[in-house]
ModelCIF file with pLDDT and N, C-alpha, C, O atoms, coordinates in Angstrom:
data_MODEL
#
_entry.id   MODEL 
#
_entity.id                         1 
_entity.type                       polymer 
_entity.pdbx_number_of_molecules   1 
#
_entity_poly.entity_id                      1 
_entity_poly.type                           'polypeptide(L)' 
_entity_poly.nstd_linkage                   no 
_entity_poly.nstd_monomer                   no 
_entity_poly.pdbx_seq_one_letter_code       
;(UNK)(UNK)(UNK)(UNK)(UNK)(UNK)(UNK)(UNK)(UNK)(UNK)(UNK)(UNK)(UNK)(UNK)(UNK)(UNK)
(UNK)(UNK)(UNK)(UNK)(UNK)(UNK)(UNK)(UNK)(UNK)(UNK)(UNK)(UNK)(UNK)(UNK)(UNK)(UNK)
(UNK)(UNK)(UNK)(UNK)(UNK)(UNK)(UNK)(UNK)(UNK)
;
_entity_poly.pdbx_seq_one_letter_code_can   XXXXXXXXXXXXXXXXXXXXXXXXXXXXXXXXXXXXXXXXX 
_entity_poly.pdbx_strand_id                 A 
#
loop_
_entity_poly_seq.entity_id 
_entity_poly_seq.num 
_entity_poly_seq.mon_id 
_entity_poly_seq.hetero 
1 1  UNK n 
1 2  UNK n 
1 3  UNK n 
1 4  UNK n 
1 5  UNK n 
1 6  UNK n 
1 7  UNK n 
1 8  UNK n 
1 9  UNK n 
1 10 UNK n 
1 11 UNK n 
1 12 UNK n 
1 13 UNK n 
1 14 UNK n 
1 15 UNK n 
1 16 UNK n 
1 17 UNK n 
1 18 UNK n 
1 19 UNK n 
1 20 UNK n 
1 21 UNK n 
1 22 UNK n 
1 23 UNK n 
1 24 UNK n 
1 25 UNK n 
1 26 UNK n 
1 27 UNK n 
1 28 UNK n 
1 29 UNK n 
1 30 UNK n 
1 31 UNK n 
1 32 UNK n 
1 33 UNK n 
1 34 UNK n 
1 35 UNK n 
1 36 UNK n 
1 37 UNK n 
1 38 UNK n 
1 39 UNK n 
1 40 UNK n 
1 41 UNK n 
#
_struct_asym.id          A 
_struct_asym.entity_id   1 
#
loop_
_ma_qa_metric.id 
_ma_qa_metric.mode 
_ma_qa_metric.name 
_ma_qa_metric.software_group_id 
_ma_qa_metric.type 
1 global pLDDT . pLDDT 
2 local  pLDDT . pLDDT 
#
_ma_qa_metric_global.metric_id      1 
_ma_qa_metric_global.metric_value   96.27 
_ma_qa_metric_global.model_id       1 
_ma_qa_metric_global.ordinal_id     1 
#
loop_
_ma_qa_metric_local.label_asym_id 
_ma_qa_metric_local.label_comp_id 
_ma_qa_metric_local.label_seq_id 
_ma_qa_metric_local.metric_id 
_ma_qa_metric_local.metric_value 
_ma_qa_metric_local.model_id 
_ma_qa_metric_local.ordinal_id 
A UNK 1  2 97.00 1 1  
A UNK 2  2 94.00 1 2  
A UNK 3  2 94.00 1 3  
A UNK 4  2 93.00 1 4  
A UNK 5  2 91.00 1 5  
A UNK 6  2 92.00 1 6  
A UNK 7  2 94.00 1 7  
A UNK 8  2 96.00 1 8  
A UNK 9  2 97.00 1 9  
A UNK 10 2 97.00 1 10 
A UNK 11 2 96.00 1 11 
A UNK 12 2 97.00 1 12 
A UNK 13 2 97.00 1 13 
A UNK 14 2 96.00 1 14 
A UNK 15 2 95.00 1 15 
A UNK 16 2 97.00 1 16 
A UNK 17 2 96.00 1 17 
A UNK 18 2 94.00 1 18 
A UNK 19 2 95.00 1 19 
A UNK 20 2 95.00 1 20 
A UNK 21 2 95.00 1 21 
A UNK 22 2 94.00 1 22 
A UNK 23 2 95.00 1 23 
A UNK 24 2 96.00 1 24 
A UNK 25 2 97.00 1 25 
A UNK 26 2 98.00 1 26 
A UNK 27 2 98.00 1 27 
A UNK 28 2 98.00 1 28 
A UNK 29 2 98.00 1 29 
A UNK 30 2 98.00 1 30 
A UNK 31 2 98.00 1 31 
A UNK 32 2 98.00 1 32 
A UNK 33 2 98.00 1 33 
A UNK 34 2 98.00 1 34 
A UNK 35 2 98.00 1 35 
A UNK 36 2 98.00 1 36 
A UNK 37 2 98.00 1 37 
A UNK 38 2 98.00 1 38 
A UNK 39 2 98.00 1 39 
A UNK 40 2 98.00 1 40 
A UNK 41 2 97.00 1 41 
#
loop_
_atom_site.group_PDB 
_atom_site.id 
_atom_site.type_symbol 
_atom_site.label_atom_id 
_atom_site.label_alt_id 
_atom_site.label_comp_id 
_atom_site.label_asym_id 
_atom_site.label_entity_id 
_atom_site.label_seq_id 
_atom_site.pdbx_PDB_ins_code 
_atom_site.Cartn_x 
_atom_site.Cartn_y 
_atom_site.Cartn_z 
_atom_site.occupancy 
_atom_site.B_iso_or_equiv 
_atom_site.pdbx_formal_charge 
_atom_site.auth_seq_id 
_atom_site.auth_comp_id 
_atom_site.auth_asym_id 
_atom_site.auth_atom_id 
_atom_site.pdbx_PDB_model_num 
ATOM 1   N N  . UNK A 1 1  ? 31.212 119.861 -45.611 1.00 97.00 ? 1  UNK A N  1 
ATOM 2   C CA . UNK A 1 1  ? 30.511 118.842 -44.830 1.00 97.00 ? 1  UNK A CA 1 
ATOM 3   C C  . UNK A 1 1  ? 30.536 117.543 -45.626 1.00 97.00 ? 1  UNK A C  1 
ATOM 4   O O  . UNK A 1 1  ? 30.133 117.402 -46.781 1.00 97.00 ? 1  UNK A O  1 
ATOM 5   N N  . UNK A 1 2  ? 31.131 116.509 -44.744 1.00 94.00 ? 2  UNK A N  1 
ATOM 6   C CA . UNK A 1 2  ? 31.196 115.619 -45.654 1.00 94.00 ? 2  UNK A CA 1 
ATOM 7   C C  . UNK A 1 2  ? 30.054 114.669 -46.240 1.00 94.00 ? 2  UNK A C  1 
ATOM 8   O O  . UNK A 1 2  ? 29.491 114.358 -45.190 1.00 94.00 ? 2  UNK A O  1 
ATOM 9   N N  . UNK A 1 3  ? 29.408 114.060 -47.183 1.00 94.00 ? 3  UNK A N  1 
ATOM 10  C CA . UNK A 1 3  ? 28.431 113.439 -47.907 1.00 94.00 ? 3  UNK A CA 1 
ATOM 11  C C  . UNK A 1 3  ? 28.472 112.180 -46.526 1.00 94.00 ? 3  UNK A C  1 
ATOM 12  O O  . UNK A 1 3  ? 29.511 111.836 -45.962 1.00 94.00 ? 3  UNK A O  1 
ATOM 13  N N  . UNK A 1 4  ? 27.074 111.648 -46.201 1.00 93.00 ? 4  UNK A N  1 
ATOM 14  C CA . UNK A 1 4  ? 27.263 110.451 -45.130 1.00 93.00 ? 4  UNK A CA 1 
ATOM 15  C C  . UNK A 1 4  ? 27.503 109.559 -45.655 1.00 93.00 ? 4  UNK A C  1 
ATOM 16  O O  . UNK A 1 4  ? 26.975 109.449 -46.762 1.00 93.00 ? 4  UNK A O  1 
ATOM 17  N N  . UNK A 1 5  ? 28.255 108.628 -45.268 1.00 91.00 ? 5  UNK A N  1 
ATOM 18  C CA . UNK A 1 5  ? 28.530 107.369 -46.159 1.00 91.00 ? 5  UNK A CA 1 
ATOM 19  C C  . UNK A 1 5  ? 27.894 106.275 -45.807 1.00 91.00 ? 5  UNK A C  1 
ATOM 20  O O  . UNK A 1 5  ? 28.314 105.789 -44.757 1.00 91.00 ? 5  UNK A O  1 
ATOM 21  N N  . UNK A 1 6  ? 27.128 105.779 -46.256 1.00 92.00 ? 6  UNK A N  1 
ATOM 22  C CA . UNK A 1 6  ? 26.078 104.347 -46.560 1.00 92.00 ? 6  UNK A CA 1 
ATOM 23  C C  . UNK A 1 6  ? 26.627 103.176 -46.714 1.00 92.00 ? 6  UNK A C  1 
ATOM 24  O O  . UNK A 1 6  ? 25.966 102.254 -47.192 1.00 92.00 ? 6  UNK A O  1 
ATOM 25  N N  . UNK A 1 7  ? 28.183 102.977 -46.261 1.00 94.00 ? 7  UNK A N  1 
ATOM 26  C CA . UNK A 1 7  ? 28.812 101.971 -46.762 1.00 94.00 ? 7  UNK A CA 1 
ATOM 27  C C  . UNK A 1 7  ? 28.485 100.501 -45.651 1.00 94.00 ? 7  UNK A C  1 
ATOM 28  O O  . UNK A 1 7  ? 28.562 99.307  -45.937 1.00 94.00 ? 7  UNK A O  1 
ATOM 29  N N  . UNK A 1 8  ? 28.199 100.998 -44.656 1.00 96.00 ? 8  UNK A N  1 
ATOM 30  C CA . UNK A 1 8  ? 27.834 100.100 -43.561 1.00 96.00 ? 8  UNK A CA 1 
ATOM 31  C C  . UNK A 1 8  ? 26.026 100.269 -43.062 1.00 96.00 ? 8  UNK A C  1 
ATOM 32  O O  . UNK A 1 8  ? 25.682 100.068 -41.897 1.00 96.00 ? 8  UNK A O  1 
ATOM 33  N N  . UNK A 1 9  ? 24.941 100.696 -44.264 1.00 97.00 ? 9  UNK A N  1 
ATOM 34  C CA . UNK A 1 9  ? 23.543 100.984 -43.817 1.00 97.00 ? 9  UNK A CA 1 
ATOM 35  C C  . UNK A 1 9  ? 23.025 99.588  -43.833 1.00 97.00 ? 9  UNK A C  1 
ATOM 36  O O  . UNK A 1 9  ? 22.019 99.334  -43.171 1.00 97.00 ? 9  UNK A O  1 
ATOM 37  N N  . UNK A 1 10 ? 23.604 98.676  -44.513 1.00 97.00 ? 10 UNK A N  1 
ATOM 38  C CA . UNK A 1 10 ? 23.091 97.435  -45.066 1.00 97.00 ? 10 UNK A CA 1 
ATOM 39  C C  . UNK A 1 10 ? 23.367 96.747  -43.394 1.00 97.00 ? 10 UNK A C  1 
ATOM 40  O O  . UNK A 1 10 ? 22.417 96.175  -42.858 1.00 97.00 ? 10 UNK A O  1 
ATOM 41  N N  . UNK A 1 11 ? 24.467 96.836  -42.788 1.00 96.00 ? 11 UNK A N  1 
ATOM 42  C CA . UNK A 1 11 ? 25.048 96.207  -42.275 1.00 96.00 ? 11 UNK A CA 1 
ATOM 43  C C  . UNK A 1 11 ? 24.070 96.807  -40.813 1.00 96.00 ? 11 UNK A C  1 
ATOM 44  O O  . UNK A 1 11 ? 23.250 96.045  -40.302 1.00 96.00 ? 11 UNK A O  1 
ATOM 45  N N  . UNK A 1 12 ? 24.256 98.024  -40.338 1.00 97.00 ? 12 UNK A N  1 
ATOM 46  C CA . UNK A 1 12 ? 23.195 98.281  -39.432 1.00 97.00 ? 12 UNK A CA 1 
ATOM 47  C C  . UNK A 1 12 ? 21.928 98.111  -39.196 1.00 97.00 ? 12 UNK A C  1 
ATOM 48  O O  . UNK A 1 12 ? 21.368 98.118  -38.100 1.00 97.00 ? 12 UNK A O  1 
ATOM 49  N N  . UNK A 1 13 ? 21.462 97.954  -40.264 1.00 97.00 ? 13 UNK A N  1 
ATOM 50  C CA . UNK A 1 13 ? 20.263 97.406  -40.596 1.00 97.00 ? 13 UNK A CA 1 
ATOM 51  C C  . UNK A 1 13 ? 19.805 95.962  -40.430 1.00 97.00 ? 13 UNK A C  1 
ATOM 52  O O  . UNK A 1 13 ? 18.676 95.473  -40.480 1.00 97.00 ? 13 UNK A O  1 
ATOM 53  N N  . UNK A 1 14 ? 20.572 95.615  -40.293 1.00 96.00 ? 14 UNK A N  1 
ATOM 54  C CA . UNK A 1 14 ? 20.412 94.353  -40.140 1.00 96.00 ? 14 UNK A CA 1 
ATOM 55  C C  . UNK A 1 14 ? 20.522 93.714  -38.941 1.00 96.00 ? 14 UNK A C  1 
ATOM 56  O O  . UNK A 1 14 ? 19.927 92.689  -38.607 1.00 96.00 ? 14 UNK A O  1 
ATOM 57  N N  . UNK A 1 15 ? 21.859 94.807  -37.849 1.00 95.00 ? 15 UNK A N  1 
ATOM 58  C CA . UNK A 1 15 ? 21.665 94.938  -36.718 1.00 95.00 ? 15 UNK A CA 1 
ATOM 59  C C  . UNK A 1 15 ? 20.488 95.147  -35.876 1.00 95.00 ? 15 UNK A C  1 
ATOM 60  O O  . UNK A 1 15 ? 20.292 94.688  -34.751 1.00 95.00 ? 15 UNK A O  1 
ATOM 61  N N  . UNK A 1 16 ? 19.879 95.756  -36.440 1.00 97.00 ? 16 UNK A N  1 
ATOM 62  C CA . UNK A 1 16 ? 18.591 96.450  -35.770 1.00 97.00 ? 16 UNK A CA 1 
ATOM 63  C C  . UNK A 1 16 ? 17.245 95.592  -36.570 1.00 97.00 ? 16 UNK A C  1 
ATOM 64  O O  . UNK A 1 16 ? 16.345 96.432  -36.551 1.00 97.00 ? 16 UNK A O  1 
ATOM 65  N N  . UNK A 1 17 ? 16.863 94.717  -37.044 1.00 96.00 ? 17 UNK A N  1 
ATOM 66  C CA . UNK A 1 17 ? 16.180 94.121  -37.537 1.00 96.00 ? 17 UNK A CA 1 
ATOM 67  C C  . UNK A 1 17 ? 16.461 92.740  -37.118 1.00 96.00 ? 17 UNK A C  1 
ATOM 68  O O  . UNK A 1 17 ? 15.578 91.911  -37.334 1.00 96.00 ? 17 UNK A O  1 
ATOM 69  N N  . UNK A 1 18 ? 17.582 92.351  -36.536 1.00 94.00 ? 18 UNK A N  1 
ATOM 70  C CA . UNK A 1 18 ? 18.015 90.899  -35.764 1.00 94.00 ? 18 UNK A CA 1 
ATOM 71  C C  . UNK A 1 18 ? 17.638 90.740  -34.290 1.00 94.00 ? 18 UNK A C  1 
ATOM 72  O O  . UNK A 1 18 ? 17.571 89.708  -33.621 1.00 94.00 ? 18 UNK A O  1 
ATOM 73  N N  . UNK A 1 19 ? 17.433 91.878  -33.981 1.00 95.00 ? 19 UNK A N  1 
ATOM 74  C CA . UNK A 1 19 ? 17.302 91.964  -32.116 1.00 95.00 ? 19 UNK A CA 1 
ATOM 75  C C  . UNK A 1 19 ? 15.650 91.361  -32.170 1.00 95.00 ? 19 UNK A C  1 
ATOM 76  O O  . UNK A 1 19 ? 14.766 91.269  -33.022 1.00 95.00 ? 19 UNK A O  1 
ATOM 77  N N  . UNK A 1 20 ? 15.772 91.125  -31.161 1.00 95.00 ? 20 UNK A N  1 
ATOM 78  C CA . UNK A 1 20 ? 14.285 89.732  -30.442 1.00 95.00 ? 20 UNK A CA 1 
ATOM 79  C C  . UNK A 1 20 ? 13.413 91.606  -30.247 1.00 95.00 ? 20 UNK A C  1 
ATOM 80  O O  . UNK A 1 20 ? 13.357 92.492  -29.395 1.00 95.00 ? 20 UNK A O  1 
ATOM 81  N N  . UNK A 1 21 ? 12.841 91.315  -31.787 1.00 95.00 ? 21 UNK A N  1 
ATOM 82  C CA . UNK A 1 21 ? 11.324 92.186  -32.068 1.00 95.00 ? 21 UNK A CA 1 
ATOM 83  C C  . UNK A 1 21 ? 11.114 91.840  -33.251 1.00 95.00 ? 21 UNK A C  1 
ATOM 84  O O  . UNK A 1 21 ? 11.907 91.449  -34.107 1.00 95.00 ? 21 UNK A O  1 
ATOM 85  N N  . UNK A 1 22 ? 9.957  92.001  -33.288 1.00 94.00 ? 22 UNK A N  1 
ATOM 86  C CA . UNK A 1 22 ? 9.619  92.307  -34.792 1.00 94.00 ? 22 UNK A CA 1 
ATOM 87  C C  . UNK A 1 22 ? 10.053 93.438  -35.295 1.00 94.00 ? 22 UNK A C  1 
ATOM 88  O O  . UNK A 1 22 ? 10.228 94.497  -34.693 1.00 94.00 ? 22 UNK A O  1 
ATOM 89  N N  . UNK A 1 23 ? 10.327 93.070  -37.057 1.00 95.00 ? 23 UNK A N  1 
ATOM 90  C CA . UNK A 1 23 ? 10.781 94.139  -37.698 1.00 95.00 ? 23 UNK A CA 1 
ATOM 91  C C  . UNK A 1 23 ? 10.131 95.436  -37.304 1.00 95.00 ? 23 UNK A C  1 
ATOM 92  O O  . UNK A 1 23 ? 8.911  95.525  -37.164 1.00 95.00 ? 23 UNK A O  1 
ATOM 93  N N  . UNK A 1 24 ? 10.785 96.229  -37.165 1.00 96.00 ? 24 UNK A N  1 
ATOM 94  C CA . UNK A 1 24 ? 9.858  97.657  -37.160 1.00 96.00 ? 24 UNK A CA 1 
ATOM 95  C C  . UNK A 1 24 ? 9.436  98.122  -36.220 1.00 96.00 ? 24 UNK A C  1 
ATOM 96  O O  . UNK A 1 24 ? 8.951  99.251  -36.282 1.00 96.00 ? 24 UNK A O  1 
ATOM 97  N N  . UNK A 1 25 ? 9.480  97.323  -34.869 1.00 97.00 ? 25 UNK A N  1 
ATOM 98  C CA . UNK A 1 25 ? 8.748  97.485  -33.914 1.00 97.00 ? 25 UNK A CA 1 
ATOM 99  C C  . UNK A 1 25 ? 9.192  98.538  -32.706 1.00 97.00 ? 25 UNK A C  1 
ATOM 100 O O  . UNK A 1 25 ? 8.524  98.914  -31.742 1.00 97.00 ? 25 UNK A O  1 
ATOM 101 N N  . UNK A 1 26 ? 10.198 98.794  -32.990 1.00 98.00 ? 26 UNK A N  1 
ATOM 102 C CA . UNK A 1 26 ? 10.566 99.905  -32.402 1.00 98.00 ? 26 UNK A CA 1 
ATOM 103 C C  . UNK A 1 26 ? 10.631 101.594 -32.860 1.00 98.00 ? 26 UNK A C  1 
ATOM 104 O O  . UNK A 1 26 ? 10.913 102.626 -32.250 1.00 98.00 ? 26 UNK A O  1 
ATOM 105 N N  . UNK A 1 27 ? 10.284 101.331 -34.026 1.00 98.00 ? 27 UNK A N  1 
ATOM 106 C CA . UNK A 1 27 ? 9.643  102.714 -34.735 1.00 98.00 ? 27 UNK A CA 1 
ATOM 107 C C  . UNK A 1 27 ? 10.611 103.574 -35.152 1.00 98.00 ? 27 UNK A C  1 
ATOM 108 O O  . UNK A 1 27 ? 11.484 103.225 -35.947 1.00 98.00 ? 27 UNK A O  1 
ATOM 109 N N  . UNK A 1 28 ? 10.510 105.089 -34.509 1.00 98.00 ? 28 UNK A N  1 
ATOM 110 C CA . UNK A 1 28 ? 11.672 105.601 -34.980 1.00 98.00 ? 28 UNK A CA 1 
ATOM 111 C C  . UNK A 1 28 ? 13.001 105.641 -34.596 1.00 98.00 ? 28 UNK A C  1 
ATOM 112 O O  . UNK A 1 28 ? 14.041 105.951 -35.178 1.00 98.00 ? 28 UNK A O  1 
ATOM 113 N N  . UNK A 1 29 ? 12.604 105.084 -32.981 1.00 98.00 ? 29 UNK A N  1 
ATOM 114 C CA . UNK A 1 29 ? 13.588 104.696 -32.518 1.00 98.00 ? 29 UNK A CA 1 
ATOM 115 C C  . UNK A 1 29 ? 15.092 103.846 -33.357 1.00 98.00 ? 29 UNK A C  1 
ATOM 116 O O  . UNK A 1 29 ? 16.311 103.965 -33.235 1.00 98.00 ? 29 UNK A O  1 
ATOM 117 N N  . UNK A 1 30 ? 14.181 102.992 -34.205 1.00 98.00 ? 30 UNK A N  1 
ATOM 118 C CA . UNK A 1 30 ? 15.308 102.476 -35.353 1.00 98.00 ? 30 UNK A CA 1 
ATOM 119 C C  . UNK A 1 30 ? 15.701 103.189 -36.355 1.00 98.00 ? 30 UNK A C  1 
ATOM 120 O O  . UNK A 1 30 ? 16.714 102.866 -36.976 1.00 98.00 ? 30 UNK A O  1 
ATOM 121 N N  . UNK A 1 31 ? 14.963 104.292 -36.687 1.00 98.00 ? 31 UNK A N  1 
ATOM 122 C CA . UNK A 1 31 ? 15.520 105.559 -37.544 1.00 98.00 ? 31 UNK A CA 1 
ATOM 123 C C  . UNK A 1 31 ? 16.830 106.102 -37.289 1.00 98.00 ? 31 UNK A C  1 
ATOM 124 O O  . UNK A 1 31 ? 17.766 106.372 -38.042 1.00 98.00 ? 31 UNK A O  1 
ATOM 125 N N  . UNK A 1 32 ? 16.645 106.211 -35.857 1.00 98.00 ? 32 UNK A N  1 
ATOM 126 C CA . UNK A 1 32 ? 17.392 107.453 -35.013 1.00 98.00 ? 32 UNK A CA 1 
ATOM 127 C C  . UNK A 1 32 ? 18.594 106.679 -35.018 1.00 98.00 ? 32 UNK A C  1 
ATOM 128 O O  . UNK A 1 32 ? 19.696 107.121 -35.345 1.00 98.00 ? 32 UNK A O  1 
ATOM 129 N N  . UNK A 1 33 ? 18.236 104.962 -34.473 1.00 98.00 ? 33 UNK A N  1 
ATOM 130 C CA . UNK A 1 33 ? 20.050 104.179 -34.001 1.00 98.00 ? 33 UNK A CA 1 
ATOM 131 C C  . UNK A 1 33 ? 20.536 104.299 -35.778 1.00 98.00 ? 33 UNK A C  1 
ATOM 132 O O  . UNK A 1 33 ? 21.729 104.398 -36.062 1.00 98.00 ? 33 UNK A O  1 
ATOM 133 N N  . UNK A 1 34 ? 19.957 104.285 -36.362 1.00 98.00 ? 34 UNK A N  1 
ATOM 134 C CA . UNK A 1 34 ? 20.497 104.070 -37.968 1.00 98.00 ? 34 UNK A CA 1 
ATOM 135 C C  . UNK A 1 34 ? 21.384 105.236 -38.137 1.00 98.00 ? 34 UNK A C  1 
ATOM 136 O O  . UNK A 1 34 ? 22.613 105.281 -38.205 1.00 98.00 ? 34 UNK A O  1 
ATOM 137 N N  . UNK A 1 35 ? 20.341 106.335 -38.199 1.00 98.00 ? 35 UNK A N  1 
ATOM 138 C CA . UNK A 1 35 ? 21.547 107.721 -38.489 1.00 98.00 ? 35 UNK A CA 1 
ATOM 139 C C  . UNK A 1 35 ? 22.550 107.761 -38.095 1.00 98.00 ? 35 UNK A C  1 
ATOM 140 O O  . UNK A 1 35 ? 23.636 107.797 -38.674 1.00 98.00 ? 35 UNK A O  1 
ATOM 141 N N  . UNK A 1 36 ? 22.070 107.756 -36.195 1.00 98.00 ? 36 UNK A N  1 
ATOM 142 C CA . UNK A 1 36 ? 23.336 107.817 -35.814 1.00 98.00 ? 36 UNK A CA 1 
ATOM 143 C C  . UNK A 1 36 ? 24.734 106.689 -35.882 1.00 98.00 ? 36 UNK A C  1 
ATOM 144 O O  . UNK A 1 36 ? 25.915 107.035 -35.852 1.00 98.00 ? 36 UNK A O  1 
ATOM 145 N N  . UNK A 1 37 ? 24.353 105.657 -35.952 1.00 98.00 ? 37 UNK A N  1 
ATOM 146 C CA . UNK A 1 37 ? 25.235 104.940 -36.915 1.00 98.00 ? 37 UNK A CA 1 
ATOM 147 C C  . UNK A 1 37 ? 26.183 105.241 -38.155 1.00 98.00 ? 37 UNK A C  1 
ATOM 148 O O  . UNK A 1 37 ? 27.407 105.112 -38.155 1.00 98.00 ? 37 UNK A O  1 
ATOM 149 N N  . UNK A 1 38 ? 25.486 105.612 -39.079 1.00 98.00 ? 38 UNK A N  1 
ATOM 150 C CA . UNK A 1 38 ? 25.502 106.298 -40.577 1.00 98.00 ? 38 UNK A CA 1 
ATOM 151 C C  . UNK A 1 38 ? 26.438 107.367 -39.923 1.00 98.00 ? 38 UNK A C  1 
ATOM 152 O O  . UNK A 1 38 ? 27.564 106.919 -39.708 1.00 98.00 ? 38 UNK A O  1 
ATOM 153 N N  . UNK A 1 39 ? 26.250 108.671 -39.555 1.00 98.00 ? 39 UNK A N  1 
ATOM 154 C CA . UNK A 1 39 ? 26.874 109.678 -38.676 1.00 98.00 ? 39 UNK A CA 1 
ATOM 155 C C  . UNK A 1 39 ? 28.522 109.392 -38.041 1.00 98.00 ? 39 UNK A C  1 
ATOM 156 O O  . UNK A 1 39 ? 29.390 110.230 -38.282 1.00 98.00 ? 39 UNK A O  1 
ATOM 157 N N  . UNK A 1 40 ? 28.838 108.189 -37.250 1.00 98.00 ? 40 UNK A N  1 
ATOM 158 C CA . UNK A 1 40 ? 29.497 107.944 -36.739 1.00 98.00 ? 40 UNK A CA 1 
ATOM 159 C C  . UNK A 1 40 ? 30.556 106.318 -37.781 1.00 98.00 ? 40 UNK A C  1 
ATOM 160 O O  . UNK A 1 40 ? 31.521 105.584 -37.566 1.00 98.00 ? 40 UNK A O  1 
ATOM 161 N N  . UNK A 1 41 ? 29.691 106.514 -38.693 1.00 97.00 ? 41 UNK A N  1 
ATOM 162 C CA . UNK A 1 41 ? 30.329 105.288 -39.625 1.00 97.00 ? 41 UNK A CA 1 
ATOM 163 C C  . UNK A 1 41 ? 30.730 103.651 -38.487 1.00 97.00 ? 41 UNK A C  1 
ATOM 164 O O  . UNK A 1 41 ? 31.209 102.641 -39.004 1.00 97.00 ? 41 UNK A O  1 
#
């Protein structure tokens, strides 16, 4: 199984912290788009 690669977490993150909300404000919901991000590189 391969190790997830974090090479683009900075970069999603930032995706999801730019959209018209406040940081955080979507909860885990921003957990979940992250992984699966991370997951799908």
């Amino acid at each position: 199984i391969p190790n997830l690669s974090k090479k683009l977490q900075n970069t999603i993150q930032e995706e999801i912290d730019y959209k018209t909300k406040p940081i955080g404000a979507l909860g885990v919901l921003e957990t979940i788009a992250l992984q699966i991000g991370l997951i799908q590189d």
